[in-house]
PDB file of N, CA and C in Angstrom:
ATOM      1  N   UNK A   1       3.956  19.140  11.239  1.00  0.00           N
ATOM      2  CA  UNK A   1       4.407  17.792  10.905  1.00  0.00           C
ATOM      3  C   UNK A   1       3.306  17.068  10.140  1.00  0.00           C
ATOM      4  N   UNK A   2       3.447  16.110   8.872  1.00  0.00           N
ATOM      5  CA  UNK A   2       2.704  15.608   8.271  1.00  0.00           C
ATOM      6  C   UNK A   2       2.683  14.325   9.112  1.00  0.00           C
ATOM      7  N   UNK A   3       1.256  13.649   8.904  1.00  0.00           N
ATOM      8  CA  UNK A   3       1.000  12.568   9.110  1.00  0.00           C
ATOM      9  C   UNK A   3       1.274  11.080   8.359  1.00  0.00           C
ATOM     10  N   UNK A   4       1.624  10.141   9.161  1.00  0.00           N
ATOM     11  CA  UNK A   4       2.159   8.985   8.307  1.00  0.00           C
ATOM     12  C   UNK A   4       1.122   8.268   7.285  1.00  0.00           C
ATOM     13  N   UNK A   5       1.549   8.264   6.119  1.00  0.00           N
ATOM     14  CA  UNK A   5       0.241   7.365   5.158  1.00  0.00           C
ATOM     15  C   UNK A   5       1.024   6.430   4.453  1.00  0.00           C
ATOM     16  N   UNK A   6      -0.014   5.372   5.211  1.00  0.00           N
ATOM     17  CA  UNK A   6       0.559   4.040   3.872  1.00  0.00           C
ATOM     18  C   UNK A   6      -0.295   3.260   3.178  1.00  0.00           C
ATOM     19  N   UNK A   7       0.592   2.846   1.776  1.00  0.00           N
ATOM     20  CA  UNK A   7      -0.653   2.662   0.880  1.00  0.00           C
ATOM     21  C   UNK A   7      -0.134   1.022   0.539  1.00  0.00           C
ATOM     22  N   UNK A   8      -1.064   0.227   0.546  1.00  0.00           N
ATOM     23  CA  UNK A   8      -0.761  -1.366   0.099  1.00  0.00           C
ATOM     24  C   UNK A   8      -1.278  -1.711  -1.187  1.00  0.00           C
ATOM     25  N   UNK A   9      -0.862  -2.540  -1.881  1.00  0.00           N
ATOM     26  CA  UNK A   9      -1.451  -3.071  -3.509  1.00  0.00           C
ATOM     27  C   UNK A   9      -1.214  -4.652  -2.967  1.00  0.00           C
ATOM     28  N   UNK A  10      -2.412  -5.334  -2.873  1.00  0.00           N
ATOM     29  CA  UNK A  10      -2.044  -6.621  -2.566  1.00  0.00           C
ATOM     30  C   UNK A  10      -3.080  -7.313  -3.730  1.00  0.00           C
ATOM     31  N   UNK A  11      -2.970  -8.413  -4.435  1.00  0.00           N
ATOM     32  CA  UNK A  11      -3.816  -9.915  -4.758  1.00  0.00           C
ATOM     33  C   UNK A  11      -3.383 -10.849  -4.163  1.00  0.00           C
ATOM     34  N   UNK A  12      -5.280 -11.516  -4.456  1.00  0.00           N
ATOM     35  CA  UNK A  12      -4.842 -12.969  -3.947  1.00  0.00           C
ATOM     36  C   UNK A  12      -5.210 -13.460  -5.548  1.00  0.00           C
ATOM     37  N   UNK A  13      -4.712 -13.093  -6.711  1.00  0.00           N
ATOM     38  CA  UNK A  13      -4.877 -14.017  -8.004  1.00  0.00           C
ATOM     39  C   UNK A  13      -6.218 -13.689  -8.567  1.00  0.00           C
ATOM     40  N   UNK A  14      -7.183 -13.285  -7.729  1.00  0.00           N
ATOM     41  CA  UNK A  14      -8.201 -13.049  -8.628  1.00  0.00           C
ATOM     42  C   UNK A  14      -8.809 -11.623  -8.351  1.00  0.00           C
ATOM     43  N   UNK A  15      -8.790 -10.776  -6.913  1.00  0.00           N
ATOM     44  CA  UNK A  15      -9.038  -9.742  -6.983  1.00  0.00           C
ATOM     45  C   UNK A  15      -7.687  -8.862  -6.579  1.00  0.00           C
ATOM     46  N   UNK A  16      -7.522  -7.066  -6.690  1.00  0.00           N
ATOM     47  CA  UNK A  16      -6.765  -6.526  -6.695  1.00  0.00           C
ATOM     48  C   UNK A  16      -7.471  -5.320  -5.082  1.00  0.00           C
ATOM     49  N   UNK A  17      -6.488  -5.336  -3.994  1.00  0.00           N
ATOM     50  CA  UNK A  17      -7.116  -4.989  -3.234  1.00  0.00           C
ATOM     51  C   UNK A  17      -6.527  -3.164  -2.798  1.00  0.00           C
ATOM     52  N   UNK A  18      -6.534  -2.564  -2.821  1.00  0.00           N
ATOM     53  CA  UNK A  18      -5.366  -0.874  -2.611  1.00  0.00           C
ATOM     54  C   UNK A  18      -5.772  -0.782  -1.301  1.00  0.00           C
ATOM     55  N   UNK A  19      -5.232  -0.757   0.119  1.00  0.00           N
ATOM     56  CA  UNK A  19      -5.446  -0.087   1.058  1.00  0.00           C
ATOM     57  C   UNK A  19      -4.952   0.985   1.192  1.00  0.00           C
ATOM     58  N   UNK A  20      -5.637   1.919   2.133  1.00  0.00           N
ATOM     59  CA  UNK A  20      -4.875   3.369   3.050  1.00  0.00           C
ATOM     60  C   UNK A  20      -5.045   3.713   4.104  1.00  0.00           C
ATOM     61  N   UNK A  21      -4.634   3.913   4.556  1.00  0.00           N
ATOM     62  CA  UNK A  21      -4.284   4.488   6.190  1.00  0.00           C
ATOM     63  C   UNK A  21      -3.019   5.762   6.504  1.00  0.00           C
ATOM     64  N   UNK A  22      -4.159   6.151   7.006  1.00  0.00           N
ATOM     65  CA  UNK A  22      -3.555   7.568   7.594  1.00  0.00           C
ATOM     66  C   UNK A  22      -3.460   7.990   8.928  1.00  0.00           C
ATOM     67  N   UNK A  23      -1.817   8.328   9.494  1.00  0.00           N
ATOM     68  CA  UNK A  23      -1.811   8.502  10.591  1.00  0.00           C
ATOM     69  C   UNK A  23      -0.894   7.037  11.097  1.00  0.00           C
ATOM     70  N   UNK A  24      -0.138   6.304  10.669  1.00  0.00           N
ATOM     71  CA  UNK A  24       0.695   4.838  11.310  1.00  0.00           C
ATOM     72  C   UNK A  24      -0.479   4.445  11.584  1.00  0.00           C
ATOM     73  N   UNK A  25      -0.276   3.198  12.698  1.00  0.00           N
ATOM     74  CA  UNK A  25      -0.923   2.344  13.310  1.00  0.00           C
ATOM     75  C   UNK A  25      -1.772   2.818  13.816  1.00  0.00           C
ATOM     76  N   UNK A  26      -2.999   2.348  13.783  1.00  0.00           N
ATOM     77  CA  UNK A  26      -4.449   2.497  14.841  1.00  0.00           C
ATOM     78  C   UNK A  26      -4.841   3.903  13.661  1.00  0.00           C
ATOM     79  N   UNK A  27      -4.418   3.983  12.650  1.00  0.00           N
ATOM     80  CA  UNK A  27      -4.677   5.455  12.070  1.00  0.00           C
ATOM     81  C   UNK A  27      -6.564   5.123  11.133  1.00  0.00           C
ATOM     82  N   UNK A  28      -6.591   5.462  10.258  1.00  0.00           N
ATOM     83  CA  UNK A  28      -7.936   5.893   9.781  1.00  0.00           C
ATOM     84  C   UNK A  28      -6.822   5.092   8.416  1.00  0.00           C
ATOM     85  N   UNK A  29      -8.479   3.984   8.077  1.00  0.00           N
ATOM     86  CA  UNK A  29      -8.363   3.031   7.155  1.00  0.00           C
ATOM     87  C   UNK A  29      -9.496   3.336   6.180  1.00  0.00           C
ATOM     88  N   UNK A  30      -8.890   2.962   4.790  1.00  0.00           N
ATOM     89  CA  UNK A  30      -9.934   2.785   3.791  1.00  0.00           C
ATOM     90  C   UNK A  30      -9.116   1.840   2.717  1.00  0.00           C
ATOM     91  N   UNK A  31     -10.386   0.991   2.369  1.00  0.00           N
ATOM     92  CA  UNK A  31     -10.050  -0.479   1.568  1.00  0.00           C
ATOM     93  C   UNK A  31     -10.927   0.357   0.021  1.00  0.00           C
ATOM     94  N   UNK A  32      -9.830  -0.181  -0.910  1.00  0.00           N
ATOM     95  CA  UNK A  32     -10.953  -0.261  -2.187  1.00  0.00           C
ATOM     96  C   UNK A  32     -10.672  -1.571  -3.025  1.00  0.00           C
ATOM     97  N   UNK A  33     -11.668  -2.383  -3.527  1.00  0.00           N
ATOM     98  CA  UNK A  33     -11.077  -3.938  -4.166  1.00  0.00           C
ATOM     99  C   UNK A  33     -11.263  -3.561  -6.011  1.00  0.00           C
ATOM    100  N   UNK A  34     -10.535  -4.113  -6.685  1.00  0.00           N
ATOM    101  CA  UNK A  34     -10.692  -3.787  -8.214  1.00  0.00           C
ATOM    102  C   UNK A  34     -10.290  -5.099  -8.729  1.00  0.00           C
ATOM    103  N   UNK A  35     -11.394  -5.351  -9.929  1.00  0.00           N
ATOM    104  CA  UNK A  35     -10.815  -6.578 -10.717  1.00  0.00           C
ATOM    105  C   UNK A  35      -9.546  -6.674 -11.699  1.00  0.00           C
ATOM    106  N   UNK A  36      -9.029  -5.768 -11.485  1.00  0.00           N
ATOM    107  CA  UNK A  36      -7.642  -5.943 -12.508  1.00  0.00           C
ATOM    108  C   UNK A  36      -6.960  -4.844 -11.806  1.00  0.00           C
ATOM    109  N   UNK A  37      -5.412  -5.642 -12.272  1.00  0.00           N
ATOM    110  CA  UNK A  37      -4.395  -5.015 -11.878  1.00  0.00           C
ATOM    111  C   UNK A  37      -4.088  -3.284 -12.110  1.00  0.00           C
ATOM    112  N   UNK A  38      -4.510  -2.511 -13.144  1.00  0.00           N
ATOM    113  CA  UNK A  38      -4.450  -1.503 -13.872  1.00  0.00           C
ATOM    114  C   UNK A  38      -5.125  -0.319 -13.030  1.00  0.00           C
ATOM    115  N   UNK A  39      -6.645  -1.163 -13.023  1.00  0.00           N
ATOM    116  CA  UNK A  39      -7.326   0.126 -12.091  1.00  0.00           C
ATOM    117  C   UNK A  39      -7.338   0.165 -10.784  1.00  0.00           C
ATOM    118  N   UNK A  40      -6.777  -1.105  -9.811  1.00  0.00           N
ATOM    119  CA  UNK A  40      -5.881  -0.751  -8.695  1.00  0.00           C
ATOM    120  C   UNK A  40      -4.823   0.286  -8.656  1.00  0.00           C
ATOM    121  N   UNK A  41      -3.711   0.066  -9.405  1.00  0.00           N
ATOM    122  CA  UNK A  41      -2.543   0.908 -10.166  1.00  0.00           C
ATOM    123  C   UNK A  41      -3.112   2.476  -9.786  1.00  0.00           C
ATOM    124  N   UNK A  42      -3.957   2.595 -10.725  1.00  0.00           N
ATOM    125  CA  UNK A  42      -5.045   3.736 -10.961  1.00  0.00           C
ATOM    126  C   UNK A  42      -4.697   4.906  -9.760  1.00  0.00           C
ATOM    127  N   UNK A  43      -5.984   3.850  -9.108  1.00  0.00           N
ATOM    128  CA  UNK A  43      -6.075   4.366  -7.344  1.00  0.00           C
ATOM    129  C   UNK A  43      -5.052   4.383  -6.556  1.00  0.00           C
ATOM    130  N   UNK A  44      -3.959   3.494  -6.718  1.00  0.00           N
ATOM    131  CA  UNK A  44      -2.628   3.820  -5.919  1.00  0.00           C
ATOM    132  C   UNK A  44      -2.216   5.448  -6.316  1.00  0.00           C
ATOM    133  N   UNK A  45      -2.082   5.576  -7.750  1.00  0.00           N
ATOM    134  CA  UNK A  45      -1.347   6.796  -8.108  1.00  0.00           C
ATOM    135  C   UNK A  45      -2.606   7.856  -8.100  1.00  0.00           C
ATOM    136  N   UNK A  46      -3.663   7.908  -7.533  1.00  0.00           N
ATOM    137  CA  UNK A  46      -4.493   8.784  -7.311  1.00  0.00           C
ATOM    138  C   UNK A  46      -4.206   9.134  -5.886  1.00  0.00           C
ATOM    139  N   UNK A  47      -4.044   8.279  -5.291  1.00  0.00           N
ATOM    140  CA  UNK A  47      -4.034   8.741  -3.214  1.00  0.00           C
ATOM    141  C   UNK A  47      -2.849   9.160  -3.391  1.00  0.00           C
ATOM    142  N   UNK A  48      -1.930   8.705  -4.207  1.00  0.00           N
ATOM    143  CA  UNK A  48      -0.443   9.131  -4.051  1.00  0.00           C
ATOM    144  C   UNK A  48      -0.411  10.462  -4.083  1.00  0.00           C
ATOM    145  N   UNK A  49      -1.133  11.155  -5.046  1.00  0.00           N
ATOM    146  CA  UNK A  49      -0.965  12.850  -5.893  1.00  0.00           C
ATOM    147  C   UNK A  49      -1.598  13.447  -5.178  1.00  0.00           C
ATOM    148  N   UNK A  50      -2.545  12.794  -4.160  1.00  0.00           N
ATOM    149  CA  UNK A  50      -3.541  13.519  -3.109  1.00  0.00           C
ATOM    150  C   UNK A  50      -3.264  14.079  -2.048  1.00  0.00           C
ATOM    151  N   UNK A  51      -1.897  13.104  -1.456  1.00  0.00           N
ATOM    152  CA  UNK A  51      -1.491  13.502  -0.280  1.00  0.00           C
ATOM    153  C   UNK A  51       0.078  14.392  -0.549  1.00  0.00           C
ATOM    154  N   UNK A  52       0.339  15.083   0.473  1.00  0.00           N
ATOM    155  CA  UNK A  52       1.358  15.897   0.940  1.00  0.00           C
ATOM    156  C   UNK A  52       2.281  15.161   1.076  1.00  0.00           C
ATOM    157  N   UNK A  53       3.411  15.732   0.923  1.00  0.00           N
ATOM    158  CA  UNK A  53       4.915  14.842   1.295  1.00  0.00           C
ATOM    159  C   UNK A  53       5.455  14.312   0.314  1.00  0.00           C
ATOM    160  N   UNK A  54       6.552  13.377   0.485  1.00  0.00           N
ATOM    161  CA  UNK A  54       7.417  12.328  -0.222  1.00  0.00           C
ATOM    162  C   UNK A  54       7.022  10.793   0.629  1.00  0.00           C
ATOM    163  N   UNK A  55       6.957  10.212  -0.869  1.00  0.00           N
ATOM    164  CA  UNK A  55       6.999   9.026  -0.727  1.00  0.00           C
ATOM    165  C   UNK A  55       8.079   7.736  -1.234  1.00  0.00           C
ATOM    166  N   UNK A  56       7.911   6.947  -0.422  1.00  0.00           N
ATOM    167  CA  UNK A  56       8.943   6.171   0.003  1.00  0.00           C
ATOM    168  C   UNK A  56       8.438   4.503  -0.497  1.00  0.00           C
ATOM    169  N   UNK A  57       8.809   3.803  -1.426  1.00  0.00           N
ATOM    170  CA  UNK A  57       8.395   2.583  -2.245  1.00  0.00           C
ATOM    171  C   UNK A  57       9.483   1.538  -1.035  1.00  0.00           C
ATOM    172  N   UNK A  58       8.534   0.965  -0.518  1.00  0.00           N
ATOM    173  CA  UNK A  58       9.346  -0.210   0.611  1.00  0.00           C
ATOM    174  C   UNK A  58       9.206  -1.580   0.201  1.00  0.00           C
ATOM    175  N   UNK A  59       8.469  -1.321  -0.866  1.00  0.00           N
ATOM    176  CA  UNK A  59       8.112  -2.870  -1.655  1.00  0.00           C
ATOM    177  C   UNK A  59       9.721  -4.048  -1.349  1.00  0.00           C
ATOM    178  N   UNK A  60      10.859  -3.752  -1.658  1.00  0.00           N
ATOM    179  CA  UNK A  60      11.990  -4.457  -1.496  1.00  0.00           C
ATOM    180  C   UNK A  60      11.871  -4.943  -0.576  1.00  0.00           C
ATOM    181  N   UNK A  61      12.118  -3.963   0.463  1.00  0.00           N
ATOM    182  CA  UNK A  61      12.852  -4.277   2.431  1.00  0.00           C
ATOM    183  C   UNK A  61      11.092  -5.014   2.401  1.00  0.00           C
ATOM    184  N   UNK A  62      10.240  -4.851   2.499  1.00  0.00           N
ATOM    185  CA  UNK A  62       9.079  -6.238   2.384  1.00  0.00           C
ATOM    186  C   UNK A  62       9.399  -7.696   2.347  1.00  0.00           C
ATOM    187  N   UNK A  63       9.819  -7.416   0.906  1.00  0.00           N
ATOM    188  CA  UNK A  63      10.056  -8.828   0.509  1.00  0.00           C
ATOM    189  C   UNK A  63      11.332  -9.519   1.061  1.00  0.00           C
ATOM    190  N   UNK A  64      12.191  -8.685   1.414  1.00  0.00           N
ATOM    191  CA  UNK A  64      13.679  -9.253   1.892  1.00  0.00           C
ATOM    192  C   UNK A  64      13.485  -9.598   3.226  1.00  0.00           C
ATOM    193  N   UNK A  65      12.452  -8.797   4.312  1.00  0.00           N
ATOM    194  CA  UNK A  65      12.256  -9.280   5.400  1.00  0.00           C
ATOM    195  C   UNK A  65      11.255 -10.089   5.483  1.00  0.00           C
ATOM    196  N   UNK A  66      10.207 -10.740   4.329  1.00  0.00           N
ATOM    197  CA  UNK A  66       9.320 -12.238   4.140  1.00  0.00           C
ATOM    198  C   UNK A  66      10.743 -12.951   4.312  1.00  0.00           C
ATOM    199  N   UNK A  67      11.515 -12.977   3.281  1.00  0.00           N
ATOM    200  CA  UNK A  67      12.415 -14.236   2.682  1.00  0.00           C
ATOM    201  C   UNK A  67      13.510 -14.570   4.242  1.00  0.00           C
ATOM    202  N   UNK A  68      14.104 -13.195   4.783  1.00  0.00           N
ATOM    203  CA  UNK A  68      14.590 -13.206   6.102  1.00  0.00           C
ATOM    204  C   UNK A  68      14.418 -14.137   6.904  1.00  0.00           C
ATOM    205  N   UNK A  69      12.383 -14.253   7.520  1.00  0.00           N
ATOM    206  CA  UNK A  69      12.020 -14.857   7.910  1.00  0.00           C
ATOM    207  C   UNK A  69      11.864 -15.967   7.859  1.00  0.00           C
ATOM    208  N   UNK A  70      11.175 -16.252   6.782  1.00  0.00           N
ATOM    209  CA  UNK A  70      11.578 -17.981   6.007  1.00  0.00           C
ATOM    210  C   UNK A  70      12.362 -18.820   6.063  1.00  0.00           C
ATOM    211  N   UNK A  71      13.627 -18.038   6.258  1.00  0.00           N
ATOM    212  CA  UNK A  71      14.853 -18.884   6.590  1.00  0.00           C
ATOM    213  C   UNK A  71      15.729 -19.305   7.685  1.00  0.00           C
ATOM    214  N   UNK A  72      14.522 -18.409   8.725  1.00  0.00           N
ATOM    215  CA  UNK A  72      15.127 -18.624  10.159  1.00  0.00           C
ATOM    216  C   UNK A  72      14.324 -19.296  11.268  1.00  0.00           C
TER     217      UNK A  72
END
């Protein structure tokens, strides 16, 4: 069985931050910060090609369960 990995692309407007974690919750973390959007990008699609498996873009169900919340 492969292990769970998830990868985040977050800003706050001025820096670009990529997290990873491997293994779900409580798993093994690594942060990298980049000044532009591009070479974040970069490093997303570098851990992506690195690891085993299929991956799964949840970016939507994210945002639909922020807005969810917001309204209740």
């Amino acid at each position: 069985m492969t292990a769970r990995r998830d990868i985040w692309l977050v800003s706050d407007g001025r820096l670009w931050r990529v997290r990873g974690r491997v293994g779900g919750d409580g798993g093994q973390e690594v942060s990298y910060d980049f000044p532009d959007e591009a070479s974040a990008r970069s490093m997303v699609d570098r851990m992506m090609k690195t690891s085993s498996g299929t991956w799964r873009d949840l970016t939507e169900a994210v945002r639909q369960e922020a807005n969810r919340r917001q309204t209740h």
